[in-house]
N, C-alpha and C. Protein backbone atom coordinates (compact mmCIF):
# COMPACT_ATOMS: atom_id res chain seq x y z
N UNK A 1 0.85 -1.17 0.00
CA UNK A 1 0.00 0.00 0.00
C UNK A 1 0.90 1.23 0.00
N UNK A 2 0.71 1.97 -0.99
CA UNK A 2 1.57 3.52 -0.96
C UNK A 2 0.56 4.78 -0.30
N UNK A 3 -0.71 4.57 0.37
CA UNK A 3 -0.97 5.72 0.83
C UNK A 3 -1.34 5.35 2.30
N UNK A 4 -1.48 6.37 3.35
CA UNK A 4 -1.97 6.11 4.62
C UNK A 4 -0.35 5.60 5.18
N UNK A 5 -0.54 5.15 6.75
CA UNK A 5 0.60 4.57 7.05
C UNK A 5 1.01 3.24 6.95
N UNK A 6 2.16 3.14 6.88
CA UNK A 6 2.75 1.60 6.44
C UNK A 6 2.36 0.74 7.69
N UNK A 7 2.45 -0.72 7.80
CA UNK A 7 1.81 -1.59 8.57
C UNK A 7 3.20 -2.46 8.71
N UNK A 8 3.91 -2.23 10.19
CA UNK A 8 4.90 -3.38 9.65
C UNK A 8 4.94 -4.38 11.43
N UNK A 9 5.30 -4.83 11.35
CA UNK A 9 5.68 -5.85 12.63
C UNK A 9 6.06 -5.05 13.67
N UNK A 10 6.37 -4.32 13.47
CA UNK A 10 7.04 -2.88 14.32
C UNK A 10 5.72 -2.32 14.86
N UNK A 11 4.87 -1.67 14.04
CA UNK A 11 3.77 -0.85 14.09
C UNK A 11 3.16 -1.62 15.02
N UNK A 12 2.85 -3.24 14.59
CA UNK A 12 1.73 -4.04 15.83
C UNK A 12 2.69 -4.40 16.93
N UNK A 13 3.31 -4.71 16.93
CA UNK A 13 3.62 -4.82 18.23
C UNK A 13 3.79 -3.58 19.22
N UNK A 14 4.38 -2.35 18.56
CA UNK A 14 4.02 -1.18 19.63
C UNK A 14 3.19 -0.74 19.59
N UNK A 15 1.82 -1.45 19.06
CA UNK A 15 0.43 -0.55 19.46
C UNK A 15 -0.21 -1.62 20.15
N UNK A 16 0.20 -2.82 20.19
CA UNK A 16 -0.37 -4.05 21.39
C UNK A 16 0.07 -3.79 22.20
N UNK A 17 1.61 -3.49 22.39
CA UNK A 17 2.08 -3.32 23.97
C UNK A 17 1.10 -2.08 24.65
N UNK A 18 1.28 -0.54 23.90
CA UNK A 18 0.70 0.18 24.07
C UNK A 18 -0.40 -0.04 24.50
N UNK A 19 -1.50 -0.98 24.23
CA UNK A 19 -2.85 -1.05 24.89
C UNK A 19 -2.86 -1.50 25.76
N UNK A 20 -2.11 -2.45 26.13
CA UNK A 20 -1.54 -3.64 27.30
C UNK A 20 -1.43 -2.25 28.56
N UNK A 21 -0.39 -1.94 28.48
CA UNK A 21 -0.05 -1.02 29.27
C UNK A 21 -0.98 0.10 29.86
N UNK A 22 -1.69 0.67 28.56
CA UNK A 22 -2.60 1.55 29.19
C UNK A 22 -3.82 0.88 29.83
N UNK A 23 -3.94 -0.03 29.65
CA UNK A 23 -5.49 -0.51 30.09
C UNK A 23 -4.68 -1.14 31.81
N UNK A 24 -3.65 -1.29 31.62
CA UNK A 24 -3.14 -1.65 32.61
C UNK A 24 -3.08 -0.48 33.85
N UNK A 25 -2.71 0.79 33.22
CA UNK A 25 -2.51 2.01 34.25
C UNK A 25 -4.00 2.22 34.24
N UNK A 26 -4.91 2.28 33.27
CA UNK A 26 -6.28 2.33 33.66
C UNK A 26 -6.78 2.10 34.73
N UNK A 27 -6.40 0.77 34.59
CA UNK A 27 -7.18 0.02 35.87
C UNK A 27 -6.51 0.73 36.98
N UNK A 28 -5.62 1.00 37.38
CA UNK A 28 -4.59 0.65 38.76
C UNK A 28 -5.09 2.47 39.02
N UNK A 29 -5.28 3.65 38.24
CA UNK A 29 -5.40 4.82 38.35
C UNK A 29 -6.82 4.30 39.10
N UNK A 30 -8.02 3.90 38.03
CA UNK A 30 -9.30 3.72 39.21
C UNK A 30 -9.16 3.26 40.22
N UNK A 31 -8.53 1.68 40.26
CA UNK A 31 -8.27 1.58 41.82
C UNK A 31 -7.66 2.41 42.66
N UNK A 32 -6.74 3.08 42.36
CA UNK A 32 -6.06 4.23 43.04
C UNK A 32 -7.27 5.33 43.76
N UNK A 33 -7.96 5.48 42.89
CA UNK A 33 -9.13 6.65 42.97
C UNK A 33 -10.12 5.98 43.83
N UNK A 34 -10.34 4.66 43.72
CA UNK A 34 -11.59 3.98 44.85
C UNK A 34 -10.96 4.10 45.92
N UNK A 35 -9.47 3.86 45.83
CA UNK A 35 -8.94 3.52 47.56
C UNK A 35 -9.16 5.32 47.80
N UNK A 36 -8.94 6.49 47.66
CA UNK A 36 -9.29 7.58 47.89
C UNK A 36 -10.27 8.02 48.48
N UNK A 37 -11.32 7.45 47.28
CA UNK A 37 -12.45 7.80 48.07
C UNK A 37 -13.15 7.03 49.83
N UNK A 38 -12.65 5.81 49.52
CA UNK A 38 -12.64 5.09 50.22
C UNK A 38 -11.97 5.52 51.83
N UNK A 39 -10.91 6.21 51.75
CA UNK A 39 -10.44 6.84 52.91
C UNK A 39 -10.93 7.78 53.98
N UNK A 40 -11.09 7.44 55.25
CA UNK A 40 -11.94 8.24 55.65
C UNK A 40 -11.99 9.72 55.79
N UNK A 41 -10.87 10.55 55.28
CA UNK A 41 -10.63 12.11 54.99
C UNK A 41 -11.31 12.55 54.12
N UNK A 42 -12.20 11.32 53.42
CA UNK A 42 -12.71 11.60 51.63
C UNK A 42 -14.03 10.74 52.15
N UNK A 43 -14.85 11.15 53.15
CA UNK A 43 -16.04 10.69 53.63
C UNK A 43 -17.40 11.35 53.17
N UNK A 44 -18.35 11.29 53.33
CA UNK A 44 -19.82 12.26 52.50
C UNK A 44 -19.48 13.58 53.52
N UNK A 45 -19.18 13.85 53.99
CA UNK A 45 -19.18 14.68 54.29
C UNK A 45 -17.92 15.65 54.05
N UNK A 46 -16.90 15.51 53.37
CA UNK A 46 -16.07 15.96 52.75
C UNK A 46 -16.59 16.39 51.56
N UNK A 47 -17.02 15.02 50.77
CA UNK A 47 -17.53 15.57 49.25
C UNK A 47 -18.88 16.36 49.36
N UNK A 48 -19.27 16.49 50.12
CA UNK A 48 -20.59 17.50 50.42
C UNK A 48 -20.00 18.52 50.16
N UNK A 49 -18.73 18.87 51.06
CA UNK A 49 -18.36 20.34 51.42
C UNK A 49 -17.89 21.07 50.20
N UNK A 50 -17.23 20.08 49.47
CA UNK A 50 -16.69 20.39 48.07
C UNK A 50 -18.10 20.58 47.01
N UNK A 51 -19.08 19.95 47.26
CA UNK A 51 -20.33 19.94 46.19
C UNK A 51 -21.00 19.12 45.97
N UNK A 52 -20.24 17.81 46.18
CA UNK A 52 -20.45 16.70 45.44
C UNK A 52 -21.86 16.24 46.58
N UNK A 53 -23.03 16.37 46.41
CA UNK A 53 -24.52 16.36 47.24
C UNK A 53 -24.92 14.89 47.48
N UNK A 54 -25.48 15.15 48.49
CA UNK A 54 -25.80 13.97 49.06
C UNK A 54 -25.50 12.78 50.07
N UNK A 55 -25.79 11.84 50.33
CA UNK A 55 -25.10 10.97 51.32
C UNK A 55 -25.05 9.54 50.57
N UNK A 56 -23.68 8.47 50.24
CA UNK A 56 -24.53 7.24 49.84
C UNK A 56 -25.58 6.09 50.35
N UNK A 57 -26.03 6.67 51.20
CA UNK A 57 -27.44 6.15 51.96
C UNK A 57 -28.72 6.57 50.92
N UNK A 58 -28.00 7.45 50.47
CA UNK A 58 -29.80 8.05 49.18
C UNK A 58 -29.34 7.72 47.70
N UNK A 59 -30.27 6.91 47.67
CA UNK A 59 -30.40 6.69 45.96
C UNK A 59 -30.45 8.02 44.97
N UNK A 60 -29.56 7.92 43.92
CA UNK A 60 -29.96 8.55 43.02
C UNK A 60 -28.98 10.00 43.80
N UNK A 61 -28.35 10.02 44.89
CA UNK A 61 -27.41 10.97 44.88
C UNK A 61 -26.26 11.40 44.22
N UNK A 62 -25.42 12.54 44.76
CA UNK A 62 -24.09 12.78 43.63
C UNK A 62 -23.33 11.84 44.35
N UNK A 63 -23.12 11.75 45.56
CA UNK A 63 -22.18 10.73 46.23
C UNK A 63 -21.95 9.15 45.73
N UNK A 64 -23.15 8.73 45.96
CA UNK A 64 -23.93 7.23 45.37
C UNK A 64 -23.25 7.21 44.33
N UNK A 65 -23.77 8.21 43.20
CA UNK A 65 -23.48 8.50 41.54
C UNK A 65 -21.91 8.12 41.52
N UNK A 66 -21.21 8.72 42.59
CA UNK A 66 -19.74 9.18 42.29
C UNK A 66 -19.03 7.38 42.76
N UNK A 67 -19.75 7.19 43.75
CA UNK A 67 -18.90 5.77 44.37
C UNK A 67 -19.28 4.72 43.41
N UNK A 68 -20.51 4.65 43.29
CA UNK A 68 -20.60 2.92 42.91
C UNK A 68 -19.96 2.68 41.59
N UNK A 69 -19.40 3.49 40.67
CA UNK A 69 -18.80 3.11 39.71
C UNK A 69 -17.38 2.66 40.15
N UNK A 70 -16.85 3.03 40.77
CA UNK A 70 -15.33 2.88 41.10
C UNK A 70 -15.55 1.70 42.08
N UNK A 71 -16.78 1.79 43.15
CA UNK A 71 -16.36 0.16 43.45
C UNK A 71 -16.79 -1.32 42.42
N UNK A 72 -17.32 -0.79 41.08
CA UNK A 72 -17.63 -1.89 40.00
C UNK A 72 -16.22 -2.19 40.10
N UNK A 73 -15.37 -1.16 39.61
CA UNK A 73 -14.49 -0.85 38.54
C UNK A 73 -13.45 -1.56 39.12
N UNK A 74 -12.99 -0.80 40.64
CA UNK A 74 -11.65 -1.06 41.26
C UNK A 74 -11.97 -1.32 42.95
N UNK A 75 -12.87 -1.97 43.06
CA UNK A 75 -13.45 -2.69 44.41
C UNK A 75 -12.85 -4.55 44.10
N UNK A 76 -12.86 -4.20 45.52
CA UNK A 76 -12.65 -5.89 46.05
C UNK A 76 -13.40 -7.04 44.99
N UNK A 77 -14.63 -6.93 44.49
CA UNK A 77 -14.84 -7.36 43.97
C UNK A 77 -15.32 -6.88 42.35
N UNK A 78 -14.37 -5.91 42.01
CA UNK A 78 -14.77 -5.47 40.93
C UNK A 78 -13.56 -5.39 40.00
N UNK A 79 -13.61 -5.32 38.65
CA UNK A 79 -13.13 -5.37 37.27
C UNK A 79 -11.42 -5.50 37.91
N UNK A 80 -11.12 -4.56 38.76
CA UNK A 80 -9.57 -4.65 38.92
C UNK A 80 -9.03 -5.50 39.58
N UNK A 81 -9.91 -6.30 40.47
CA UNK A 81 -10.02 -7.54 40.89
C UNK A 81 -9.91 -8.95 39.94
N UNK A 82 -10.81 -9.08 39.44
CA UNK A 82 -10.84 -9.71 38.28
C UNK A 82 -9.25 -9.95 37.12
N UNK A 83 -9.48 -8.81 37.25
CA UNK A 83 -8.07 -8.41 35.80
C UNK A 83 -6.72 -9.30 36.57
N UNK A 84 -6.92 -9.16 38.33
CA UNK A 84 -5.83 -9.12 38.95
C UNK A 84 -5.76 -10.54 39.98
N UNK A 85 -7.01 -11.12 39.26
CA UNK A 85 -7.10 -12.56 39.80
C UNK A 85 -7.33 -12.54 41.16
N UNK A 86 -7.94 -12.01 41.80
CA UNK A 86 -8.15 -11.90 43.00
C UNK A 86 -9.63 -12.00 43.39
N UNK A 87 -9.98 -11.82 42.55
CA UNK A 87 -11.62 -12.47 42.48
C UNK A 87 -12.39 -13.27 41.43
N UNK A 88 -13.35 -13.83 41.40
CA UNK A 88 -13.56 -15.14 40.23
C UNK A 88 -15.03 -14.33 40.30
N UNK A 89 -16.09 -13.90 39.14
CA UNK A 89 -17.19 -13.52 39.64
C UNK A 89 -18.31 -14.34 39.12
N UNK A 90 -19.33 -14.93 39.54
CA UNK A 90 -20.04 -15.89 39.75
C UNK A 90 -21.06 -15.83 38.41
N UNK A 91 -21.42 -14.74 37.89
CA UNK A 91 -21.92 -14.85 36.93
C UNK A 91 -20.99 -13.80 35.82
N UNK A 92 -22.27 -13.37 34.97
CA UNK A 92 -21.84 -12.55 33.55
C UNK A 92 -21.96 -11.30 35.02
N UNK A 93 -21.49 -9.86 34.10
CA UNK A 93 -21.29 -8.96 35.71
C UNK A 93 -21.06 -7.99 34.19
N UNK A 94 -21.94 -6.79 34.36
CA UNK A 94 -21.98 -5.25 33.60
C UNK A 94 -20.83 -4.64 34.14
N UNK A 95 -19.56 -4.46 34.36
CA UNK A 95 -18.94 -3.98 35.48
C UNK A 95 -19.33 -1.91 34.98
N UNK A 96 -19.53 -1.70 33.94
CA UNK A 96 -19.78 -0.22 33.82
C UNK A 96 -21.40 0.37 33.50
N UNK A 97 -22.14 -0.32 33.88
CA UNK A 97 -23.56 -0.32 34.49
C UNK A 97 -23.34 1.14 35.52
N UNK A 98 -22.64 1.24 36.33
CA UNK A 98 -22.74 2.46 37.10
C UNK A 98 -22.12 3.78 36.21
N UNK A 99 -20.68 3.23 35.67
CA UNK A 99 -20.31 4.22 35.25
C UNK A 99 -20.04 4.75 34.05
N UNK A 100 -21.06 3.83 33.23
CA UNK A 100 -21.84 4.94 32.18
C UNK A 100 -21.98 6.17 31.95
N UNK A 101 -23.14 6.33 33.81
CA UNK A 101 -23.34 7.38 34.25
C UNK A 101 -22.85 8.91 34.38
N UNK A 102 -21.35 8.41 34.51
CA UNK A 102 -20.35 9.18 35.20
C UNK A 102 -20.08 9.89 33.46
N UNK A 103 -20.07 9.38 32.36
CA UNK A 103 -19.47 9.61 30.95
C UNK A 103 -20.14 10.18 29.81
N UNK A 104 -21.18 10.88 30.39
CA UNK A 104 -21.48 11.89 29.45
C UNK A 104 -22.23 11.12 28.91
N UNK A 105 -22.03 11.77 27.41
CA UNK A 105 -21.93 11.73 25.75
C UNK A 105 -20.93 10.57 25.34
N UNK A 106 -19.86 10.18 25.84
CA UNK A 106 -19.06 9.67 25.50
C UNK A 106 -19.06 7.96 25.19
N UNK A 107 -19.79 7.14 26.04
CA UNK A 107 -20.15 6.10 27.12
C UNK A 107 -21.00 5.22 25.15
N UNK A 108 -20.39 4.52 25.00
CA UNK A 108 -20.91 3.78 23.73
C UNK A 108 -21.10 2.10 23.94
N UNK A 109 -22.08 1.95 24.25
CA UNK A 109 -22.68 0.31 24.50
C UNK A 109 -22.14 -0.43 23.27
């Protein structure tokens, strides 16, 4: 092929590693971000003070909104778990069912 970019053994392998890797810091950044929130300095009543409304005791809050995706994602028993063999999950499992939510416009089923 003479137009567009060339395709060589080179090209796939540094765009496999490349995905490897990022999906890899992916994960470990959300888990990073669940253990955060998770800390008790970063309690509902912190993210209140900042804006973020509500308590996760109420459905359909910003708090609720804000947690349950990150514990799909990068909870004990969620996606980063999984990835990291540390949990086996019992059935089929939506792990971004919550955080869809969180993604706008962007978020493509």
């Amino acid at each position: 092929m003479t137009v567009g970019y060339p395709v060589t053994s080179t090209d796939v392998n540094n765009r496999a590693g490349a995905l490897i890797v990022a999906l890899w810091n992916s994960l470990n950044d959300v888990r990073n971000f669940k253990l955060w929130l998770d800390d008790a300095a970063h309690g509902d009543s912190f993210l209140n003070g900042i804006g973020i409304t509500g308590t996760t005791g109420g459905a359909g809050t910003d708090v609720k909104l804000l947690r349950d995706p990150f514990a799909d994602l990068g909870g004990a028993s969620g996606l980063w778990a999984v990835a990291h063999g540390t949990f086996a999950p019992s059935g089929a499992s939506n792990y971004f069912a919550n955080a869809k939510l969180l993604s706008g416009i962007t978020y493509a089923a």
